[in-house]
Protein backbone atom coordinates (compact mmCIF):
# COMPACT_ATOMS: atom_id res chain seq x y z
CA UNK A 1 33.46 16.86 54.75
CA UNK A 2 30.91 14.64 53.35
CA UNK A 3 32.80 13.84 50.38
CA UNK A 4 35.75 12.73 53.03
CA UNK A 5 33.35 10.39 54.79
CA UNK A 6 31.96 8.79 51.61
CA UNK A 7 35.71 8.15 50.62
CA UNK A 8 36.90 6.92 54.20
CA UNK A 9 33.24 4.62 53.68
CA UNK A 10 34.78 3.38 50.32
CA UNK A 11 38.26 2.69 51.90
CA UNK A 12 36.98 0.99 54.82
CA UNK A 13 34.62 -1.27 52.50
CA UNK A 14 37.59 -1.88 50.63
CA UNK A 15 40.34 -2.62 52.95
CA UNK A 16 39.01 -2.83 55.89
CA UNK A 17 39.89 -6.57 56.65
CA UNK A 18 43.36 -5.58 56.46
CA UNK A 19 43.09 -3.19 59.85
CA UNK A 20 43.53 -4.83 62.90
CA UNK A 21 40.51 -5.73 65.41
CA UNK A 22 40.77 -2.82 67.57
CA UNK A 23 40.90 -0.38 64.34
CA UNK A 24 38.37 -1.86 62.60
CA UNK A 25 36.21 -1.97 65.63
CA UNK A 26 36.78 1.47 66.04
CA UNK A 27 36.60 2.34 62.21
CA UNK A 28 32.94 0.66 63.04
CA UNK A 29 31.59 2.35 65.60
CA UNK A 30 32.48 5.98 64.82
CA UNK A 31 31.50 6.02 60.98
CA UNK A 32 29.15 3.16 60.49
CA UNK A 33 27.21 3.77 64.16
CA UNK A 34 28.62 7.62 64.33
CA UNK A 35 29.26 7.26 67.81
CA UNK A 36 31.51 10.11 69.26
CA UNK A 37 34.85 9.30 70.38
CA UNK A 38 34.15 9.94 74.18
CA UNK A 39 31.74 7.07 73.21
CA UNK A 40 33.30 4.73 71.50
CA UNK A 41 36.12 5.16 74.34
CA UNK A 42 33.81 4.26 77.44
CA UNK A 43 32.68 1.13 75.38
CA UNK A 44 35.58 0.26 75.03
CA UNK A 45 37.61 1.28 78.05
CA UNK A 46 39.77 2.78 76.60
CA UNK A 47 40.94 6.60 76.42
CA UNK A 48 39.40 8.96 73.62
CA UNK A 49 42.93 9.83 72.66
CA UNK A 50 43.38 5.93 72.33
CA UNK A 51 40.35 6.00 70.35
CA UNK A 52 41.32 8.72 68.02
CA UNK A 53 44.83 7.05 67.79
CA UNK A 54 43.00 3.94 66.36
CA UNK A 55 41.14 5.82 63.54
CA UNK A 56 44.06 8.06 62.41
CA UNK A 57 46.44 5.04 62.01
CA UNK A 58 43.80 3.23 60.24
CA UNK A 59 43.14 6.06 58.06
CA UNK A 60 46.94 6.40 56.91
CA UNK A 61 47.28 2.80 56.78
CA UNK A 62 44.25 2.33 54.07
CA UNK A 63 45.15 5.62 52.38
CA UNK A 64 48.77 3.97 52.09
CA UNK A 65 47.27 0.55 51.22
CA UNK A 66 44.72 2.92 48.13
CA UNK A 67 48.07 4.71 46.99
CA UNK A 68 49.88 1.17 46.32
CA UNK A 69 46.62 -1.25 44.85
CA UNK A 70 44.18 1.76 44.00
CA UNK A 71 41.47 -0.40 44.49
CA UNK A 72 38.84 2.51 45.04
CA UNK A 73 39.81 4.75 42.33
CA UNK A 74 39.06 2.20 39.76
CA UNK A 75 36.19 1.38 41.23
CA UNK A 76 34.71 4.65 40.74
CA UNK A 77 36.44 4.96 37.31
CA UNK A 78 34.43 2.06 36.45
CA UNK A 79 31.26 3.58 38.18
CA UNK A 80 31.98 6.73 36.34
CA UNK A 81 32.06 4.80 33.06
CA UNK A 82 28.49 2.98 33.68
CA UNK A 83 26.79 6.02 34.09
CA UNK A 84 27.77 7.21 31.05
CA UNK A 85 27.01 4.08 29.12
CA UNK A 86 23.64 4.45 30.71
CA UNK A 87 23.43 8.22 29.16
CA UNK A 88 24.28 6.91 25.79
CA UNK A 89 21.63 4.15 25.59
CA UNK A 90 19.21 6.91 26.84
CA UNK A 91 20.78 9.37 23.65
CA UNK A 92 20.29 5.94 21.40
CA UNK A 93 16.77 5.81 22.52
CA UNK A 94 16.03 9.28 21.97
CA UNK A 95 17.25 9.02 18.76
CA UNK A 96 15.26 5.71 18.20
CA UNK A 97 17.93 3.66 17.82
CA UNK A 98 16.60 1.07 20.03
CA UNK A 99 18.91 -1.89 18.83
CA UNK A 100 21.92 0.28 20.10
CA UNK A 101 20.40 1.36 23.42
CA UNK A 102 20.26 -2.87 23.85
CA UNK A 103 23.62 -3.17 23.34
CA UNK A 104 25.07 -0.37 25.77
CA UNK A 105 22.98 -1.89 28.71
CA UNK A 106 23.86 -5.18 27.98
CA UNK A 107 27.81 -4.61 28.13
CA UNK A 108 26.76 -2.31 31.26
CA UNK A 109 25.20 -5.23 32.73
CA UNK A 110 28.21 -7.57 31.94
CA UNK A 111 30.44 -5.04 33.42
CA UNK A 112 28.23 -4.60 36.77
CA UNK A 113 28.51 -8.76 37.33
């Protein structure tokens, strides 16, 4: 469950400008201010079926929009990659090979800008 939320965080973050007002308003309120649905539904005056509506379309339509740009999944490829650079400069530093410990953070910290 946890793992789904920290990917629907990443999707949102990622496409969420593409959703429209009333999804991403929605999108807002129930993961970002983890208000309930009944919630979100009185704020907005609408029903919580409405309001669950709103998050499910938005859901398929980012998943859809991941599936065709896969945005996300390089982004944590590229996260992925980083921490391991940062594990080799700590192995070159162990090994005191300080020079080449230098030059793995330094095209980590190129790669990060």
């Amino acid at each position: 469950m946890e793992r789904d939320m920290l990917t629907f965080a990443l999707l949102f973050d990622t496409y969420g400008e593409m959703l429209t007002e009333k999804q991403r308003l929605c999108c807002d309120l129930r993961y970002n201010q983890d208000l309930t649905l009944g919630e979100i539904g009185e704020l907005e005056g609408i029903s919580r079926q409405a309001v669950r509506d709103n998050l499910v379309r938005a859901e398929a339509q980012m998943r859809e929009l991941e599936n065709k740009i896969g945005a996300v999944q390089r982004q944590l490829r590229v996260e992925s990659a980083l921490d391991e650079l940062d594990s080799a400069a700590a192995e070159a530093e162990t090994m005191g090979v300080p020079a080449l410990a230098a030059k793995i953070r330094g095209a980590a910290a190129q790669i990060k800008e």
